[in-house]
PDB file of N, CA and C in Angstrom:
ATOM      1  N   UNK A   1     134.652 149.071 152.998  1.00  0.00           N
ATOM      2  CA  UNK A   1     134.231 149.532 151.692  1.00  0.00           C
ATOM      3  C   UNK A   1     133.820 151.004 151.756  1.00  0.00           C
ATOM      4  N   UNK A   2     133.630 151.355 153.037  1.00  0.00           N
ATOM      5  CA  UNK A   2     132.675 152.633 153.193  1.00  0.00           C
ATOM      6  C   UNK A   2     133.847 153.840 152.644  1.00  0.00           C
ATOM      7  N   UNK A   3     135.124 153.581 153.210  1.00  0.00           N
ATOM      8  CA  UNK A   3     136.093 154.303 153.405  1.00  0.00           C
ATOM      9  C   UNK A   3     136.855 154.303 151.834  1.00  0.00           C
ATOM     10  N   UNK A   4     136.778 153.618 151.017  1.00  0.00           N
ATOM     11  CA  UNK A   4     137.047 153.195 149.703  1.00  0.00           C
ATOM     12  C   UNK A   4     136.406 154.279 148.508  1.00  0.00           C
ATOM     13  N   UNK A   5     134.802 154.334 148.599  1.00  0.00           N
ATOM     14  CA  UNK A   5     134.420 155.053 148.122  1.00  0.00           C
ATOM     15  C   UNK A   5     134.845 156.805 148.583  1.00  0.00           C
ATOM     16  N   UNK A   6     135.752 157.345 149.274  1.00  0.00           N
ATOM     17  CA  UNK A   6     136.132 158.401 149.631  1.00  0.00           C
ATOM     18  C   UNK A   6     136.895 158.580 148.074  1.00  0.00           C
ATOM     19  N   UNK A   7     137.812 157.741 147.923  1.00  0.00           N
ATOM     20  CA  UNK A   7     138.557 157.483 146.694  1.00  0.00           C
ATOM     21  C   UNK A   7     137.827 157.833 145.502  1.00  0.00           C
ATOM     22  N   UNK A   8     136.637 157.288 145.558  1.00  0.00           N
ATOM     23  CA  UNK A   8     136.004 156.995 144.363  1.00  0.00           C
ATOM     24  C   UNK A   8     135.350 158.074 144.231  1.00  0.00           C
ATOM     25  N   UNK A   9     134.984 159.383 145.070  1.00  0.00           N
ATOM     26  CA  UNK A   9     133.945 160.842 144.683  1.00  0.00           C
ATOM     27  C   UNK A   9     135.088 161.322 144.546  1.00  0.00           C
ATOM     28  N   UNK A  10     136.442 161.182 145.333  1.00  0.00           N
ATOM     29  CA  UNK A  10     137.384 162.132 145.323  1.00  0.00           C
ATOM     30  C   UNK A  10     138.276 162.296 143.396  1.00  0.00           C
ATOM     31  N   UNK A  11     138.045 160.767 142.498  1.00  0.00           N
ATOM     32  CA  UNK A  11     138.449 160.608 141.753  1.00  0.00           C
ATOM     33  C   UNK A  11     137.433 160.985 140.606  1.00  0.00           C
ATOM     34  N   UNK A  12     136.106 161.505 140.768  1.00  0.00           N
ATOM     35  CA  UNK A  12     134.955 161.694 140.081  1.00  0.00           C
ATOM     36  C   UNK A  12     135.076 163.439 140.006  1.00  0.00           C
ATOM     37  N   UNK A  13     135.735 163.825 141.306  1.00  0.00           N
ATOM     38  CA  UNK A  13     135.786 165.342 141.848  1.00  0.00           C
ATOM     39  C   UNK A  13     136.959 165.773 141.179  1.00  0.00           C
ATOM     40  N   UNK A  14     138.201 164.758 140.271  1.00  0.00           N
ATOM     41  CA  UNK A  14     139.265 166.225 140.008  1.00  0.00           C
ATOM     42  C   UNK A  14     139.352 165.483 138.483  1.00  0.00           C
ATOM     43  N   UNK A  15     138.693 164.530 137.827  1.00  0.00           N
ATOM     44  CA  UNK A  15     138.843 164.391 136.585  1.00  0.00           C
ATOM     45  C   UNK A  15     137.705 163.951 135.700  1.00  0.00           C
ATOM     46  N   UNK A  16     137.431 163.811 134.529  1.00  0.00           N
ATOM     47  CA  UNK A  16     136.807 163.686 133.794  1.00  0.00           C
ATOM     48  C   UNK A  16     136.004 161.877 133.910  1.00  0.00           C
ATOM     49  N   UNK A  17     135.017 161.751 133.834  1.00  0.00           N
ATOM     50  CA  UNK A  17     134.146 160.211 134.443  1.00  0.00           C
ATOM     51  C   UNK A  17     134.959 159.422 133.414  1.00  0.00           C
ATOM     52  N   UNK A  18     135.539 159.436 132.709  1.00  0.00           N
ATOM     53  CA  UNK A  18     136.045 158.255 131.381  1.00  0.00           C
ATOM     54  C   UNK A  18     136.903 158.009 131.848  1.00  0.00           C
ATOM     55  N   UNK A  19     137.813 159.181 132.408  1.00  0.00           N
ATOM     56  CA  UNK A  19     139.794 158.542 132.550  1.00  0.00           C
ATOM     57  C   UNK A  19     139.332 158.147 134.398  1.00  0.00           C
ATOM     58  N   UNK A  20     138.540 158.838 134.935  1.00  0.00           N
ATOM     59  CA  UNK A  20     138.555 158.098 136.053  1.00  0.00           C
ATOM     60  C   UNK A  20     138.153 157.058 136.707  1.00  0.00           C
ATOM     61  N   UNK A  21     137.069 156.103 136.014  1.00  0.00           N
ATOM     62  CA  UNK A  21     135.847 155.625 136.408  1.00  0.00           C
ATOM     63  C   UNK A  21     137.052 154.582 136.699  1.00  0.00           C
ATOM     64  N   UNK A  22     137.616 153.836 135.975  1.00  0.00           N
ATOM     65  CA  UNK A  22     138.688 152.714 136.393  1.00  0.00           C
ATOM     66  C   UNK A  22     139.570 152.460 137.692  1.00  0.00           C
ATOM     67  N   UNK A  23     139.405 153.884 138.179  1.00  0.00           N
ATOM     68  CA  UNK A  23     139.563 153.910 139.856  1.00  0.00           C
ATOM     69  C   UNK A  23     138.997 152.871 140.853  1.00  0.00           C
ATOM     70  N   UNK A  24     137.783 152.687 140.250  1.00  0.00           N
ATOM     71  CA  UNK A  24     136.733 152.392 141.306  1.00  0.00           C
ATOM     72  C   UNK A  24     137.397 150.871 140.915  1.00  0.00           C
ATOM     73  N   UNK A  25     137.691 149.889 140.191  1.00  0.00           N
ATOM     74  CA  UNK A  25     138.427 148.872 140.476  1.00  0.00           C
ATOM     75  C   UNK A  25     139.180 148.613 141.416  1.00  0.00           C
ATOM     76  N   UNK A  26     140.117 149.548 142.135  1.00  0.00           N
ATOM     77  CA  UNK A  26     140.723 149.417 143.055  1.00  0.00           C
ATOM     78  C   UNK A  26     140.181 149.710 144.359  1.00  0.00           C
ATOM     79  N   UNK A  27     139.362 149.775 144.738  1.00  0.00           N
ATOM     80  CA  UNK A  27     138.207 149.751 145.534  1.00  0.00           C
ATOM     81  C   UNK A  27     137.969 148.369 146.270  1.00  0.00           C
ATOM     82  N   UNK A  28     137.907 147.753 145.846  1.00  0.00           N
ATOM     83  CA  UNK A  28     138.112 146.183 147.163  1.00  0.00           C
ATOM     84  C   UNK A  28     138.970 146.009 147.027  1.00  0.00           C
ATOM     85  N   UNK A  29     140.587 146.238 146.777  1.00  0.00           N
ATOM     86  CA  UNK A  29     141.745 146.281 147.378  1.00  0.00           C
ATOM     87  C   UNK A  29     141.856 146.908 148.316  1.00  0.00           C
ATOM     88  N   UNK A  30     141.281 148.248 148.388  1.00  0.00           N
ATOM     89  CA  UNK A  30     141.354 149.421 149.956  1.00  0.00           C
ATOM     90  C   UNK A  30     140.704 148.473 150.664  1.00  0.00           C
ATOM     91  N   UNK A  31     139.290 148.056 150.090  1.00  0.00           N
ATOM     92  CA  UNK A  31     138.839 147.508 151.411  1.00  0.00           C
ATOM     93  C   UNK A  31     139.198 146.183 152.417  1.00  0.00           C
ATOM     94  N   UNK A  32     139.824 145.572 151.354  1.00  0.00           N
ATOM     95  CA  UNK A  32     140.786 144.273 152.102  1.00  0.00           C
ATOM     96  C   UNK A  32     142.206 145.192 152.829  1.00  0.00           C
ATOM     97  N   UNK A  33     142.378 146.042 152.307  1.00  0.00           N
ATOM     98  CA  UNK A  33     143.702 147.251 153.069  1.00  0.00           C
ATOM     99  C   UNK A  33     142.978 146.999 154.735  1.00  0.00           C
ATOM    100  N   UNK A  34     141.952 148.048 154.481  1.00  0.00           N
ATOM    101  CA  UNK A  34     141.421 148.282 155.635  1.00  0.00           C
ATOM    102  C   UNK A  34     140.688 147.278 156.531  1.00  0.00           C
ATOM    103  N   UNK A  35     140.661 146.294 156.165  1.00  0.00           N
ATOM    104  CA  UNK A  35     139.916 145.150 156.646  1.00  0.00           C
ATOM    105  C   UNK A  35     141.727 144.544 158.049  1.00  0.00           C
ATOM    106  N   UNK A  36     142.472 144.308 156.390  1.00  0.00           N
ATOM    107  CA  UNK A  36     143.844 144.232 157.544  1.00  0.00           C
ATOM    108  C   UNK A  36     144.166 145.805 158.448  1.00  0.00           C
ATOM    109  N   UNK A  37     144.053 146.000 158.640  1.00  0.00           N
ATOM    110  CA  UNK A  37     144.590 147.358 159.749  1.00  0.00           C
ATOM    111  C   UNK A  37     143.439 147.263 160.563  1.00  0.00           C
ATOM    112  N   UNK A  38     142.572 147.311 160.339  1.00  0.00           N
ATOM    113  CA  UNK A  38     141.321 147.910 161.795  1.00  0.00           C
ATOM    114  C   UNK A  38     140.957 146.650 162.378  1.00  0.00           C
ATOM    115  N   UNK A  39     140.609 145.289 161.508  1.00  0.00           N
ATOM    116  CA  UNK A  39     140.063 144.229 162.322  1.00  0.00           C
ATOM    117  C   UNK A  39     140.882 143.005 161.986  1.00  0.00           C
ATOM    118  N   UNK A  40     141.908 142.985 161.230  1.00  0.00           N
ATOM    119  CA  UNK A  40     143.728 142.306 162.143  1.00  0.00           C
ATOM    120  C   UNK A  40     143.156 141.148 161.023  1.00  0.00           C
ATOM    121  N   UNK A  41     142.407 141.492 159.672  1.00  0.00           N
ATOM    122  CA  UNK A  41     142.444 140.082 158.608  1.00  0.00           C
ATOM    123  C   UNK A  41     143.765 139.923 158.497  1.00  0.00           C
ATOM    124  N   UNK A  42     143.786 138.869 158.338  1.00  0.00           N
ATOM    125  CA  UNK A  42     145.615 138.193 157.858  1.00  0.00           C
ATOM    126  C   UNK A  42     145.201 138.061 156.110  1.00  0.00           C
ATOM    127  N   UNK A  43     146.294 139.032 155.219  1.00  0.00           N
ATOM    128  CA  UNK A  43     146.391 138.792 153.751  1.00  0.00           C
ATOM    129  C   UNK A  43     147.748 137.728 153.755  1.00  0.00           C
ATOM    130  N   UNK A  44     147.020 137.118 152.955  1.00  0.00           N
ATOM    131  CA  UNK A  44     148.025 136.029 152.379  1.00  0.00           C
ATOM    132  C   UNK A  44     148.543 136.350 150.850  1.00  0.00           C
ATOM    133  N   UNK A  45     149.972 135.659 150.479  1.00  0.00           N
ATOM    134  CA  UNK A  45     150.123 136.205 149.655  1.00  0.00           C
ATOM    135  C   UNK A  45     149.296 135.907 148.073  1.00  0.00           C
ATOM    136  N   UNK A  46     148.650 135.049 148.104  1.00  0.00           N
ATOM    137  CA  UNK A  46     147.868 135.142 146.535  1.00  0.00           C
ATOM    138  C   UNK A  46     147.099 136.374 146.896  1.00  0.00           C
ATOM    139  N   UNK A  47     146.462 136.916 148.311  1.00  0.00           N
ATOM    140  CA  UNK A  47     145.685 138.321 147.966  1.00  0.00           C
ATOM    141  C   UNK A  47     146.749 139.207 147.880  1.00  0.00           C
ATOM    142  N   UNK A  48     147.731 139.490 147.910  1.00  0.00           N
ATOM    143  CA  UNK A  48     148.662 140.419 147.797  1.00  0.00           C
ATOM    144  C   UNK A  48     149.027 140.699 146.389  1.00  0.00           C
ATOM    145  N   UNK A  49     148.925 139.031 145.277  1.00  0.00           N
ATOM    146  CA  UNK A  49     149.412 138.859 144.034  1.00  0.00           C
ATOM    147  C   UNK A  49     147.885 139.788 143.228  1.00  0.00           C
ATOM    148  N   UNK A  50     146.892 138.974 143.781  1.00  0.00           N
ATOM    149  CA  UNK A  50     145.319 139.239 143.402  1.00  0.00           C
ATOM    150  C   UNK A  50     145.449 140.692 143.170  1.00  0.00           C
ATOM    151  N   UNK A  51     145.721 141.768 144.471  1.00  0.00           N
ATOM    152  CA  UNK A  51     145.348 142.676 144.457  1.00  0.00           C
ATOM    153  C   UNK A  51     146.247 143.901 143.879  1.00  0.00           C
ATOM    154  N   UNK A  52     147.777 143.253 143.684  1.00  0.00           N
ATOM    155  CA  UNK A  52     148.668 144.049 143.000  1.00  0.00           C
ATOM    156  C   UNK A  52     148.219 144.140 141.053  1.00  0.00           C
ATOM    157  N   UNK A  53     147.959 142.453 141.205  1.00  0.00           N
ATOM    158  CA  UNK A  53     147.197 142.635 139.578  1.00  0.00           C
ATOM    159  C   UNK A  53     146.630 143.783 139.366  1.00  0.00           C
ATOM    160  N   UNK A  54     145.404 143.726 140.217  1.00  0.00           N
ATOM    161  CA  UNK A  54     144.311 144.993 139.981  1.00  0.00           C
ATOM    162  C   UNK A  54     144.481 145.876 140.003  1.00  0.00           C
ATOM    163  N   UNK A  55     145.695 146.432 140.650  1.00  0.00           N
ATOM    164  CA  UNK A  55     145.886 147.644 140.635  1.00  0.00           C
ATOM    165  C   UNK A  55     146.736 148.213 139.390  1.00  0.00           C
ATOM    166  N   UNK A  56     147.522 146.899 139.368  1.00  0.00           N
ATOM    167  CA  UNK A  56     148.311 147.753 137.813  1.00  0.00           C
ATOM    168  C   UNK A  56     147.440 147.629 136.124  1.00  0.00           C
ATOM    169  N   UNK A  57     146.492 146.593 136.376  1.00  0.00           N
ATOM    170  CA  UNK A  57     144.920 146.322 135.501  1.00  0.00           C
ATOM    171  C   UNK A  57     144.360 147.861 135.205  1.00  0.00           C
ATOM    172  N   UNK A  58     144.548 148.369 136.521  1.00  0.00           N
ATOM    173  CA  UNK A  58     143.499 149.475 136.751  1.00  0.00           C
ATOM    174  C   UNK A  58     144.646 150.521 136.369  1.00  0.00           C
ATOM    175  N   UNK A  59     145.447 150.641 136.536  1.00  0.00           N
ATOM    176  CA  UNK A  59     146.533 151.760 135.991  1.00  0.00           C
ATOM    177  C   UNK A  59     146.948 151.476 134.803  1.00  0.00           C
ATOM    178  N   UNK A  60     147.376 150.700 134.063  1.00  0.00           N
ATOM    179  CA  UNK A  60     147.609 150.672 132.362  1.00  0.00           C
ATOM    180  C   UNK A  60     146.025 151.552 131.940  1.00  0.00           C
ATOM    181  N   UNK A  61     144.991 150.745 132.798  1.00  0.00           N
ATOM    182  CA  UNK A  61     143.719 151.251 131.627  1.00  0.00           C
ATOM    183  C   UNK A  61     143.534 152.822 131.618  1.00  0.00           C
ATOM    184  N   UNK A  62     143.622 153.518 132.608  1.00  0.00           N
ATOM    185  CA  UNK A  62     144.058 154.596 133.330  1.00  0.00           C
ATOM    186  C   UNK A  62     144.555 155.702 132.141  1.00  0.00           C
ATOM    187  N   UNK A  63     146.168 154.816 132.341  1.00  0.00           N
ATOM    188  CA  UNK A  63     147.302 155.554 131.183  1.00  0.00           C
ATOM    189  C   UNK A  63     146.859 155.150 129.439  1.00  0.00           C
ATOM    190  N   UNK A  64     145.922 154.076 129.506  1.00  0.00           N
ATOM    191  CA  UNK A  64     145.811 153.701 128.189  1.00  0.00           C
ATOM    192  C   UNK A  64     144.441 154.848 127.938  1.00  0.00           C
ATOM    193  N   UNK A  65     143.669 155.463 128.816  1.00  0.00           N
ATOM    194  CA  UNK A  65     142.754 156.037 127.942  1.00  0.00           C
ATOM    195  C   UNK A  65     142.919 157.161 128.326  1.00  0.00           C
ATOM    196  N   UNK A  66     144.561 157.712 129.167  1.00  0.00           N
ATOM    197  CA  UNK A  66     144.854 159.315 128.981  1.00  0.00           C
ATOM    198  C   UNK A  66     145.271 159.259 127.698  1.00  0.00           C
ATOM    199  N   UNK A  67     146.165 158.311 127.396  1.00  0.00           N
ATOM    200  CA  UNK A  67     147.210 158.463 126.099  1.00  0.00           C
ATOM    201  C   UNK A  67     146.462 158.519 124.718  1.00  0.00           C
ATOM    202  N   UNK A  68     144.788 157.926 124.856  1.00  0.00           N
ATOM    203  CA  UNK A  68     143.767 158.437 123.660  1.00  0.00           C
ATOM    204  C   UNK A  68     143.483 159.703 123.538  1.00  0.00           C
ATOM    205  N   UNK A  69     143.307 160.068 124.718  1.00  0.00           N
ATOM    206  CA  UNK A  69     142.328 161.471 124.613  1.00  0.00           C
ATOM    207  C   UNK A  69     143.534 162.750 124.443  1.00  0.00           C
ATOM    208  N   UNK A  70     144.269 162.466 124.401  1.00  0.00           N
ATOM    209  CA  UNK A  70     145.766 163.574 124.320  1.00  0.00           C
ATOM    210  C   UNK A  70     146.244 163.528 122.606  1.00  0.00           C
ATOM    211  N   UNK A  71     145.681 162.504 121.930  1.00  0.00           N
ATOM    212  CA  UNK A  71     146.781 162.304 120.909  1.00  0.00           C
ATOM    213  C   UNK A  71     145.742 163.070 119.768  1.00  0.00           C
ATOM    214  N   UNK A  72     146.453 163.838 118.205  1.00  0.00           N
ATOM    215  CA  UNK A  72     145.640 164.632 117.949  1.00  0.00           C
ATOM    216  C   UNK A  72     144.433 163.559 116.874  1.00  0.00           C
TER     217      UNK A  72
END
C-alpha cells in the first residue's frame, strides 16, 4: 500500500483534487500488484475481474468529470 500512495501525491501533484481524487480507487489494485511481485501472492482470476472493474470504474469517472468541467 505504501508504494500505491506514490500514485496518489503524484496524481494530487499534476491535477486539480476533483478530476483526480478517483485515482486513489485504484490504489488496492497496485497493492494486490505489488503484493504479487515482491511476496509471490497468487491472483486468481475473480481478483483480476475485481480489479479490472475498478480500474475502468475509476477511469469512466475520471473521463466523466473531465468531460464536465471542459463543456461551456
Amino acid at each position: 500500500m505504501f508504494l500505491g500512495f506514490f500514485a496518489w501525491y503524484r496524481g494530487l501533484a499534476i491535477g486539480p483534487m476533483a478530476q483526480v481524487s478517483q485515482i486513489q480507487l485504484v490504489q488496492p489494485v497496485m497493492s494486490i500488484c505489488w503484493a504479487a511481485l515482491f511476496l509471490r501472492e497468487q491472483i486468481t482470476l475473480p481478483t483480476i475481474l475485481g480489479g479490472s472493474t475498478v480500474i475502468a470504474s475509476a477511469g469512466i469517472a475520471v473521463r466523466t468529470r473531465l468531460g464536465r468541467t471542459h463543456k461551456p
